[in-house]
C-alpha atoms as a PDB file:
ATOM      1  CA  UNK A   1     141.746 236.427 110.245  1.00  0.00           C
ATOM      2  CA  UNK A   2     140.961 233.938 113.032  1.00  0.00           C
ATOM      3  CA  UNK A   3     144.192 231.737 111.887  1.00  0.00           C
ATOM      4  CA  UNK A   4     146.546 234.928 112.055  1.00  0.00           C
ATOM      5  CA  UNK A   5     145.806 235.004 115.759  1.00  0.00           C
ATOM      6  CA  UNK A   6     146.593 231.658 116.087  1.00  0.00           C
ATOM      7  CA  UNK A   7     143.480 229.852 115.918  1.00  0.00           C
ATOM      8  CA  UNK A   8     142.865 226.582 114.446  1.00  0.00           C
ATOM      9  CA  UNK A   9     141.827 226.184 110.877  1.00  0.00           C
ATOM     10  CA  UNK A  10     138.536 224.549 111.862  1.00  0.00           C
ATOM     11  CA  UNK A  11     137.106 227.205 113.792  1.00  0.00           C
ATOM     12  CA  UNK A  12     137.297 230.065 111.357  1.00  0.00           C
ATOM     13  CA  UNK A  13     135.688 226.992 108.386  1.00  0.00           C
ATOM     14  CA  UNK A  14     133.043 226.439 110.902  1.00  0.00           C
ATOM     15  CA  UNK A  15     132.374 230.293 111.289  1.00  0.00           C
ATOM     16  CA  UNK A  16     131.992 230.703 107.229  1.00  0.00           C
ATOM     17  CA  UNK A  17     129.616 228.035 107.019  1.00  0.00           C
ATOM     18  CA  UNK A  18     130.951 228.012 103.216  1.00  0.00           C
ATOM     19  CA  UNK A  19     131.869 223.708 103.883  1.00  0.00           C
ATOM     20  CA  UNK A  20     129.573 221.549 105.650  1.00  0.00           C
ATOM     21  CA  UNK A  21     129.738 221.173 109.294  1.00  0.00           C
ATOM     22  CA  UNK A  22     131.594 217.875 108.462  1.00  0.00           C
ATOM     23  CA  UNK A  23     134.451 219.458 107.078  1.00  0.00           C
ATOM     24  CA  UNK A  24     135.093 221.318 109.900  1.00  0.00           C
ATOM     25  CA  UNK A  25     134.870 218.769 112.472  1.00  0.00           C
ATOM     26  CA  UNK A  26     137.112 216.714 110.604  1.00  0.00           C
ATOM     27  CA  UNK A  27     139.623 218.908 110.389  1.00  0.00           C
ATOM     28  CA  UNK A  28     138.986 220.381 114.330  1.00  0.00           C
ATOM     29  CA  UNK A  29     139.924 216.458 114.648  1.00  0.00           C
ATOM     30  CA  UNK A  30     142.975 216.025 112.543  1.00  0.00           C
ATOM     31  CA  UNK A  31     144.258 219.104 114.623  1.00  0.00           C
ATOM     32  CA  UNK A  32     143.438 217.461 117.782  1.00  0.00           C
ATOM     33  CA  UNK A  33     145.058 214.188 117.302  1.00  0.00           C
ATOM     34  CA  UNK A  34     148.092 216.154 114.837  1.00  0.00           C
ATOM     35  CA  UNK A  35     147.136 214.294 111.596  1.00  0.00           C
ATOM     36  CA  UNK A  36     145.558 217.097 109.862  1.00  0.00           C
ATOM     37  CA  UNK A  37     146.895 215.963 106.618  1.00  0.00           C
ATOM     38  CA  UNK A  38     145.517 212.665 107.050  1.00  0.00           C
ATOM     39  CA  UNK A  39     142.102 214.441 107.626  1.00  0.00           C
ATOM     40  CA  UNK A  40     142.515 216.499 104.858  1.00  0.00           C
ATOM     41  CA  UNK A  41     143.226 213.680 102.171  1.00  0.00           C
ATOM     42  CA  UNK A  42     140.037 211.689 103.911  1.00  0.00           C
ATOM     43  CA  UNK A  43     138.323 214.390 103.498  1.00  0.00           C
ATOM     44  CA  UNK A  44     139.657 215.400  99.556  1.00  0.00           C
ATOM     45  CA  UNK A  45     139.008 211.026  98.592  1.00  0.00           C
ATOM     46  CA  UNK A  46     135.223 211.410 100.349  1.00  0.00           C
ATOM     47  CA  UNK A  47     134.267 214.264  98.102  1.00  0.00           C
ATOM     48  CA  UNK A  48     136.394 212.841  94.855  1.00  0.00           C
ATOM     49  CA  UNK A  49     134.187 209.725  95.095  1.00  0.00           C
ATOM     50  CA  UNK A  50     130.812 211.875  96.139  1.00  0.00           C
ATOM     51  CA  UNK A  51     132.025 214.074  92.565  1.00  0.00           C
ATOM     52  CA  UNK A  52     132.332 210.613  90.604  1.00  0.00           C
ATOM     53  CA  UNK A  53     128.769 209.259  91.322  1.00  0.00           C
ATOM     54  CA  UNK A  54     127.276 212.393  90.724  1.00  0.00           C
ATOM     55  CA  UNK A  55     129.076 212.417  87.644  1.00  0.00           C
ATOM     56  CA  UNK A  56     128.374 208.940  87.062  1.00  0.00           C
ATOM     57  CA  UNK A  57     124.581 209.804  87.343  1.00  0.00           C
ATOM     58  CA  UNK A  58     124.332 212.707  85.147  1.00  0.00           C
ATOM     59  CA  UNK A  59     125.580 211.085  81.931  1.00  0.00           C
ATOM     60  CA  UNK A  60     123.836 208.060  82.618  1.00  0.00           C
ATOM     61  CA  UNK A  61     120.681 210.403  81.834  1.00  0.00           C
ATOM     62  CA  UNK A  62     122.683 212.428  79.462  1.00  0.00           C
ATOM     63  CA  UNK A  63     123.014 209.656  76.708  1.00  0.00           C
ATOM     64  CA  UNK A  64     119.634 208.563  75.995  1.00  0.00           C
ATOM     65  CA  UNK A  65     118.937 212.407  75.591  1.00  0.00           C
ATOM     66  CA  UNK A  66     121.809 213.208  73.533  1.00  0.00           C
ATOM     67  CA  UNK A  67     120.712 210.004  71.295  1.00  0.00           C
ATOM     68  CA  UNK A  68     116.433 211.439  70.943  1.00  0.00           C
ATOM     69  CA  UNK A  69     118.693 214.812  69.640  1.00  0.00           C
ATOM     70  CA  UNK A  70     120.483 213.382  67.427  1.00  0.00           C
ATOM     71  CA  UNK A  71     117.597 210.649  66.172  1.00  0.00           C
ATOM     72  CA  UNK A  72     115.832 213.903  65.981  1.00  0.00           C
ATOM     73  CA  UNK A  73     118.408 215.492  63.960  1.00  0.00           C
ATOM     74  CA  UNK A  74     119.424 212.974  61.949  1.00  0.00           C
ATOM     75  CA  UNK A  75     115.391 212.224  60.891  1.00  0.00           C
ATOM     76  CA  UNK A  76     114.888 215.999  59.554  1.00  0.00           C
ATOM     77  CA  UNK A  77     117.706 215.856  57.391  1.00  0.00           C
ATOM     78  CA  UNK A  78     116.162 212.541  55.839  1.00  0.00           C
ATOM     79  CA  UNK A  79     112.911 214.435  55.384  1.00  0.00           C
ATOM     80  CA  UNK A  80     114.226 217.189  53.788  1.00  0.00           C
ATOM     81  CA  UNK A  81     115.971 215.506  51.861  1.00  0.00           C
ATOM     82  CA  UNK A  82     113.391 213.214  50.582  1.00  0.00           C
ATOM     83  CA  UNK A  83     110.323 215.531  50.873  1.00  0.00           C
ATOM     84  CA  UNK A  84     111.146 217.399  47.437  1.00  0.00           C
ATOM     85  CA  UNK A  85     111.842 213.807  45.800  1.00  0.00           C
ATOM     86  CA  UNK A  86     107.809 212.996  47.052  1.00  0.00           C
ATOM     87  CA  UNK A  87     106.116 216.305  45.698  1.00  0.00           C
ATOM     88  CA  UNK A  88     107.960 215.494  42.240  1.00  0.00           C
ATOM     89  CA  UNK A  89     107.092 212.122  41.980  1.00  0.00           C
ATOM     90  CA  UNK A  90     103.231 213.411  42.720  1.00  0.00           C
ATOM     91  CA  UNK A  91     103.719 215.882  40.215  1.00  0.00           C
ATOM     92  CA  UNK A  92     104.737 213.452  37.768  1.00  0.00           C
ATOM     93  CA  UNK A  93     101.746 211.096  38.774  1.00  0.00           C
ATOM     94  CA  UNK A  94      99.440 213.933  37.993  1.00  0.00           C
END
């Protein structure tokens, strides 16, 4: 609404408090100095690289878990496939 009336785009951000306070004051600069778009694609390459470490990080604990599953996986097939293989042979012993 506040942009209709010919506010700046910062201002109403700010108001939402929906993007941090950075965002906003990035942007209140880019209009200041007229190189909003600059501002925007600083702004867009800051949070693409913040997006790729937390990435990063999460399936750099993700793979030892997803290779205990599939050990664990993997084991109780062997098992049950060997278990009724045991109780015959100590049938047969009997």
């Amino acid at each position: 609404m506040g942009i209709e009336r010919g506010e700046t785009i910062a201002a109403p951000l700010r108001a939402t408090k929906v993007f941090p306070p950075m965002v906003g004051q990035m942007i209140g600069a880019g209009e200041n100095t007229g190189a909003r778009d600059v501002m925007l694609a600083k702004i867009a390459e800051f949070y693409e690289e913040e997006v790729d470490v937390a990435v990063a990080g999460l399936l750099t604990v993700l793979e030892p878990v997803m290779i205990a599953v599939l050990g664990v996986i993997v084991g109780g097939i062997i098992i049950s496939m060997y278990l009724p293989l045991f109780e015959l042979i100590n049938q047969m012993m009997m």
